[in-house]
Protein backbone atom coordinates (compact mmCIF):
# COMPACT_ATOMS: atom_id res chain seq x y z
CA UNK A 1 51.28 -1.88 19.47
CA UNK A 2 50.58 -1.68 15.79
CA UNK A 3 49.08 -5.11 15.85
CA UNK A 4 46.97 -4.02 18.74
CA UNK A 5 45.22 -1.08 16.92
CA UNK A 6 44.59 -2.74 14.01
CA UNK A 7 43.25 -5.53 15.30
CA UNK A 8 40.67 -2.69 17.17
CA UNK A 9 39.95 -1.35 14.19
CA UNK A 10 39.31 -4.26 12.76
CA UNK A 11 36.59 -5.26 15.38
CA UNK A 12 35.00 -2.02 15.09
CA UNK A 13 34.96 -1.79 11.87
CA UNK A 14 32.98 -5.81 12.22
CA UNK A 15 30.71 -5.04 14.76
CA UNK A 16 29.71 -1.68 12.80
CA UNK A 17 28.71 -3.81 9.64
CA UNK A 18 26.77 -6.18 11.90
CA UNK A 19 25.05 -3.31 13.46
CA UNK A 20 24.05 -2.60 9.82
CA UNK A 21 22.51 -5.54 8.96
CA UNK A 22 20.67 -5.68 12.13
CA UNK A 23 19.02 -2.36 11.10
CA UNK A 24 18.26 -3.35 7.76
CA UNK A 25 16.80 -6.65 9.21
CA UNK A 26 14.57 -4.57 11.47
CA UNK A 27 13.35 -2.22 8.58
CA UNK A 28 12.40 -4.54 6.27
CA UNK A 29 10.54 -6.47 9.13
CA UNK A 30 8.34 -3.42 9.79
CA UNK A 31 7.73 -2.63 5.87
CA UNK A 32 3.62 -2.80 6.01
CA UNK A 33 2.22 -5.87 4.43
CA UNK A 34 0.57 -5.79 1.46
CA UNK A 35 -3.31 -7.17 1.15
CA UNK A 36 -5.59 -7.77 -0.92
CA UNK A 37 -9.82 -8.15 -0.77
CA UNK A 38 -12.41 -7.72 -3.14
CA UNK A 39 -16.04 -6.44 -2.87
CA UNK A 40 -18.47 -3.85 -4.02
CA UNK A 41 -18.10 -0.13 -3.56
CA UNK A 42 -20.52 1.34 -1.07
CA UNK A 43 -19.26 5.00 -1.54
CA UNK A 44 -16.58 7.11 -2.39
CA UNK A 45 -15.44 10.72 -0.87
CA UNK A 46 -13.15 12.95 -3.43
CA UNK A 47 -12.90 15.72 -1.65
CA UNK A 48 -11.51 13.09 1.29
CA UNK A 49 -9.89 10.61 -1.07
CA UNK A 50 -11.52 7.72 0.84
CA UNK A 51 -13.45 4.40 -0.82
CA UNK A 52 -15.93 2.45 1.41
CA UNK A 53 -16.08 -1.09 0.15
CA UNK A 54 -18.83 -3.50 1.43
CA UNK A 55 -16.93 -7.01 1.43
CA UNK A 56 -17.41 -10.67 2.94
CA UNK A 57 -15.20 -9.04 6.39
CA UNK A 58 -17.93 -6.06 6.38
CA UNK A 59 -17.63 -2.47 5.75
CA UNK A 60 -13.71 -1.46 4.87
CA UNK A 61 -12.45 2.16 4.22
CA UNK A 62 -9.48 2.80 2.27
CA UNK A 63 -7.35 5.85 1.83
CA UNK A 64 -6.48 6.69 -1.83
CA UNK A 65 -3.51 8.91 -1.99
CA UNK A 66 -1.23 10.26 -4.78
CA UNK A 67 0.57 7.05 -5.32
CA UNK A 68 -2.99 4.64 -5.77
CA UNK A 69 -3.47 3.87 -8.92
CA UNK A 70 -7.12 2.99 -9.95
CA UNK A 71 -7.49 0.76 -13.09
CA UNK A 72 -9.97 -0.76 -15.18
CA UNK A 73 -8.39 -3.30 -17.59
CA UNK A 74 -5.52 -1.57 -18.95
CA UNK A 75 -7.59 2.06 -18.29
CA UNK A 76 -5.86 4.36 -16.03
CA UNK A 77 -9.38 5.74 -13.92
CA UNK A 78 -9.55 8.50 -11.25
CA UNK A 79 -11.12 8.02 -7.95
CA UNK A 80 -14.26 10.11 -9.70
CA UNK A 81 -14.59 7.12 -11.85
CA UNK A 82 -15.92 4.79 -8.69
CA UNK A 83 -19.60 4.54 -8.12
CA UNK A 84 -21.39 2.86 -5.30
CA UNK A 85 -22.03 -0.85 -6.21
CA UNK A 86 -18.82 -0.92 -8.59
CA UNK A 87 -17.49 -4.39 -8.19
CA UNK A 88 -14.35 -3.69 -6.96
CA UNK A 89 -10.65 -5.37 -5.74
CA UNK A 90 -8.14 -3.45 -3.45
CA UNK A 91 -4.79 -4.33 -3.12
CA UNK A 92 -3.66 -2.32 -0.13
CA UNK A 93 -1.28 -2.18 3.54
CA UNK A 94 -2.00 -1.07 6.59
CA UNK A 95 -0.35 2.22 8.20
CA UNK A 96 -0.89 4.17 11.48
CA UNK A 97 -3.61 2.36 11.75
CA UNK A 98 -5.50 3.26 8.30
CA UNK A 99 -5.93 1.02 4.95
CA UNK A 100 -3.57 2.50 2.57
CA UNK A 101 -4.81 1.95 -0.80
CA UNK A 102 -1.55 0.76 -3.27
CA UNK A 103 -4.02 -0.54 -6.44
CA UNK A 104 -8.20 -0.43 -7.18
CA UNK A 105 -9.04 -2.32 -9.95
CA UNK A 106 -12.82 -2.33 -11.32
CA UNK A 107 -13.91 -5.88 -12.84
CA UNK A 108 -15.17 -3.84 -15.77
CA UNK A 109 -14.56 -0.71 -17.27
CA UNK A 110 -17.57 1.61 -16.79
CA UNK A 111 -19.79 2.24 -20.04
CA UNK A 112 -19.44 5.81 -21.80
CA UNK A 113 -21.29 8.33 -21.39
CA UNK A 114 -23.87 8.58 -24.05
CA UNK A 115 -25.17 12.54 -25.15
């Protein structure tokens, strides 16, 4: 009888670590791929956090959110820093349907203001 429950326990405890790793396997299957295209910047909406970027494909718009970081060279920019015809690459994934925005980076760091 003892033999009998621990051999139970056994496959239950086998078939729950399985179930695991099937899980896993499915998650990581759906993470969003990341992708990547470069072109110029048409416009950009800050009050929407959106960037419209006229590329070899066409028109593209990309959601910036809290976690896209926008870089020229080493130079942390904000999304304020984008002007239309900004030559411009977006590393990005897909989700719900909308281009998520992971990375901008300008070719070239925009000149200073002068005063």
């Amino acid at each position: 009888m003892k033999k009998a429950v621990a051999i139970v326990v056994m496959l239950v405890f086998a078939l729950s670590i399985v179930g695991f790793v099937g899980t896993a396997s499915a998650a990581m299957r759906k993470a969003p791929k990341s992708m990547k295209i470069t072109g110029e910047v048409v416009s950009v909406d800050t009050t929407a956090n959106i960037v419209i970027l006229k590329a070899q494909k066409g028109e593209m718009t990309f959601t910036v959110d809290k976690e896209t970081r926008i870089m020229a060279g080493r130079q942390q920019m904000t999304l304020a820093d984008l002007k239309a015809g900004t030559k411009l690459t977006v590393k990005y994934s897909v989700v719900d349907g909308k281009n998520v925005a992971k990375r901008l980076v300008m070719s070239t760091a925009p000149a200073p203001i002068s005063e």
